[in-house]
Structure formats: structure tokens, C-alpha cells
Protein backbone atom coordinates (compact mmCIF):
# COMPACT_ATOMS: atom_id res chain seq x y z
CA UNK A 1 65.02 -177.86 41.28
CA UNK A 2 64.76 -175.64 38.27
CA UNK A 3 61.37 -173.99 37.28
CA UNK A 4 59.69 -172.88 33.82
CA UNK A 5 56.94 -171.12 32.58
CA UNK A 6 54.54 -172.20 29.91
CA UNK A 7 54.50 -170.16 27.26
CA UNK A 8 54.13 -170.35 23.41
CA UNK A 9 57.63 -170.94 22.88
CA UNK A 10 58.10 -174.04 24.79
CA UNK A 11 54.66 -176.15 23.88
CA UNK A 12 54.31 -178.86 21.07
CA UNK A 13 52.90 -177.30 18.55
CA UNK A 14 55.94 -174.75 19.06
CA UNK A 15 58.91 -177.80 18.88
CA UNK A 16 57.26 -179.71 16.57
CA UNK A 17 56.12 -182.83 18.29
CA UNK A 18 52.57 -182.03 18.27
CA UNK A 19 49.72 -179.53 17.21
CA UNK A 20 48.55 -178.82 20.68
CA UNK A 21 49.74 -175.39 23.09
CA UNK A 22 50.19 -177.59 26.07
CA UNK A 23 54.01 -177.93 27.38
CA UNK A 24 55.74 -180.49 24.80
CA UNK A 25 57.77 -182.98 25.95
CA UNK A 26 61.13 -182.23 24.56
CA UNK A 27 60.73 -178.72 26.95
CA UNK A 28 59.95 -181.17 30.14
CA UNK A 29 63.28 -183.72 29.02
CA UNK A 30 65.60 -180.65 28.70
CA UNK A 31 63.81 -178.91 31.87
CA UNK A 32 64.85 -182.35 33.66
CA UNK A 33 68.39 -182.24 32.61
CA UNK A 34 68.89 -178.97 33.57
CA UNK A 35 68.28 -179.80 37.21
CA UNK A 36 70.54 -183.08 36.29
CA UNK A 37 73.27 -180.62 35.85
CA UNK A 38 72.92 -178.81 38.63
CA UNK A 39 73.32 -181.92 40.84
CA UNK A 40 76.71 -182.42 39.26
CA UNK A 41 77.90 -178.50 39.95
CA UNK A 42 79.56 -179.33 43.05
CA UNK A 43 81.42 -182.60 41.91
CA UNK A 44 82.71 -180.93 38.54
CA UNK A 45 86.85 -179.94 38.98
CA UNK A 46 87.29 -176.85 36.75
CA UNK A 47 87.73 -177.55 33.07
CA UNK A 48 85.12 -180.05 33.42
CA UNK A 49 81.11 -180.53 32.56
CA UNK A 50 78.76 -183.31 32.30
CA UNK A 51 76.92 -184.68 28.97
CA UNK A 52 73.82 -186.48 29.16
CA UNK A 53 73.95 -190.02 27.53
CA UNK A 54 70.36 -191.52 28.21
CA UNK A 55 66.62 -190.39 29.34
CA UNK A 56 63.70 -192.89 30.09
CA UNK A 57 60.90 -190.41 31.00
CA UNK A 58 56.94 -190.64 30.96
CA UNK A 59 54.77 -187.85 30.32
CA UNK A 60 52.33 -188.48 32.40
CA UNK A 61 49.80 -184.98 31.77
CA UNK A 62 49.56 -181.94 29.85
CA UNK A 63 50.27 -178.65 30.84
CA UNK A 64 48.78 -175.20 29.47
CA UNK A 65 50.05 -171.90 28.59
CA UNK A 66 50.82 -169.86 32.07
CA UNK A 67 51.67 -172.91 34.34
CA UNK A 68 54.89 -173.36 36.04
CA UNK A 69 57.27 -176.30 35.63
CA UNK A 70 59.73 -177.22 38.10
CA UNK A 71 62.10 -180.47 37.42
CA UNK A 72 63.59 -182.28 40.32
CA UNK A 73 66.70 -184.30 40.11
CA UNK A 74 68.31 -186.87 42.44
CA UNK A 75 71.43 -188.28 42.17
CA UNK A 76 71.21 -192.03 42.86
CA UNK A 77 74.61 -193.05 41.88
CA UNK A 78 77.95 -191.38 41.26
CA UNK A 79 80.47 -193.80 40.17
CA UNK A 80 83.87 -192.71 38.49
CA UNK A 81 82.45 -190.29 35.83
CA UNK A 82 79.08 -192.06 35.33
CA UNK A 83 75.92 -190.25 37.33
CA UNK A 84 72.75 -191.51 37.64
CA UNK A 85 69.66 -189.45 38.47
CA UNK A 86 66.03 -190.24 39.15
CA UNK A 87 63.93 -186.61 37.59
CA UNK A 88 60.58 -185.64 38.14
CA UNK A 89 58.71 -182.38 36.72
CA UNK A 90 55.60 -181.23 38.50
CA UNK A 91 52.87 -178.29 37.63
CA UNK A 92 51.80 -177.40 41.09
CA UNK A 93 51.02 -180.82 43.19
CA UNK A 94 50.64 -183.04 39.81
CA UNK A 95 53.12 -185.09 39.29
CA UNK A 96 53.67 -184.26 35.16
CA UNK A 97 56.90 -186.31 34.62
CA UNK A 98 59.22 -188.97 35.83
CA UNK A 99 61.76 -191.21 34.74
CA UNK A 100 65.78 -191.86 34.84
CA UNK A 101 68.43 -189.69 33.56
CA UNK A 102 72.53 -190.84 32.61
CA UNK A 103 74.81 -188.36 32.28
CA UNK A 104 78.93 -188.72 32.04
CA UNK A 105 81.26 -186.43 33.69
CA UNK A 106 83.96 -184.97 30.68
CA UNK A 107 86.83 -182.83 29.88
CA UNK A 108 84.52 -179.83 28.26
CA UNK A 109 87.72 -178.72 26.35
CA UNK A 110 89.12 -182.15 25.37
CA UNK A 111 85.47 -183.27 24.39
CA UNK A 112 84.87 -180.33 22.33
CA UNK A 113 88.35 -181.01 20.66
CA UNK A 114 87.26 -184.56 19.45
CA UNK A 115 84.56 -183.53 17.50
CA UNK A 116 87.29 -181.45 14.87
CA UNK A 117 89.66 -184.28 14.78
């Protein structure tokens, strides 16, 4: 689990995808993927890291300035490099957020390499 706070920095009308100062959904999609990768700490060898390669997530209610977020993830499947993780995010007992999360176990330096060639 991995836990925010709401603050003016991390609220729609701060990202862009909205006018209000509630908790924007980008922030609650990269707050889930955070906990994704945390999941995949203890199956990573050294050299390596995950990248995320698909989100299906509801937002299900708005959050104001001052609450705190925490995103769960589970890891349903791990098979070969491919993870996948059901994620929630919560404010307190209400359920904010849920949905699926893919991410692929790479070669950090090897990755990074292919995007120069």
C-alpha cells in the first residue's frame, strides 16, 4: 500500500484534466502503479524494473484537499515477465478507485538503450 495526501499539486485543476481541487485522476492511476511496483520489488533480479503497459480503472468519487490516498495492489498473475495486478485507492473507508493494472518485467539498462538506437 502506498499513501498520498491531497494537496493543490496533485488535484485536476492542477494536471489539467479538470477545473475542480478534488484529487484528479491521473494522481490516483500513478498512486496505483506505484503500489504495482512495489509488488514486483521482490521478484526483480538486479539490473531489472518493471514498466506498466495497461490500466482499466474507475473513478468512482472525489476527493478534497487534506485527505489521504492510499492505493492497494494485488498481484493476480505472474507469468514469465508479464504481471497482472488488481489496484484499489481508498480515502478513509470509501472505496475511491478500482480497476486492473499490466505491467512487464525489463532489462532497465537494455530498455533504456532501445530508445537511442
Amino acid at each position: 500500500m502506498v499513501t498520498t495526501v491531497v494537496s493543490e499539486k496533485n488535484t485536476a485543476k492542477a494536471v489539467g484534466s479538470g477545473d475542480l481541487q478534488v484529487f484528479s485522476t491521473p494522481m490516483m492511476i500513478a498512486l496505483m502503479e506505484q503500489a504495482a511496483c512495489e509488488c514486483l520489488v521482490d521478484f526483480l533480479e538486479a539490473g531489472q524494473t518493471s514498466v506498466g503497459t495497461k490500466i482499466n480503472v474507475e473513478h468512482l468519487a472525489a476527493s478534497p484537499i487534506g485527505a489521504e490516498i492510499n492505493a492497494t495492489a494485488n498481484l493476480e498473475s505472474l507469468d514469465g515477465r508479464k504481471a497482472e495486478f488488481s489496484v484499489t485507492a481508498a480515502c478513509g473507508e470509501i472505496l475511491i478507485g478500482t480497476g486492473t493494472h499490466s505491467r512487464v518485467i525489463v532489462d532497465a539498462e537494455r530498455f533504456m538503450k532501445k530508445l537511442n538506437e
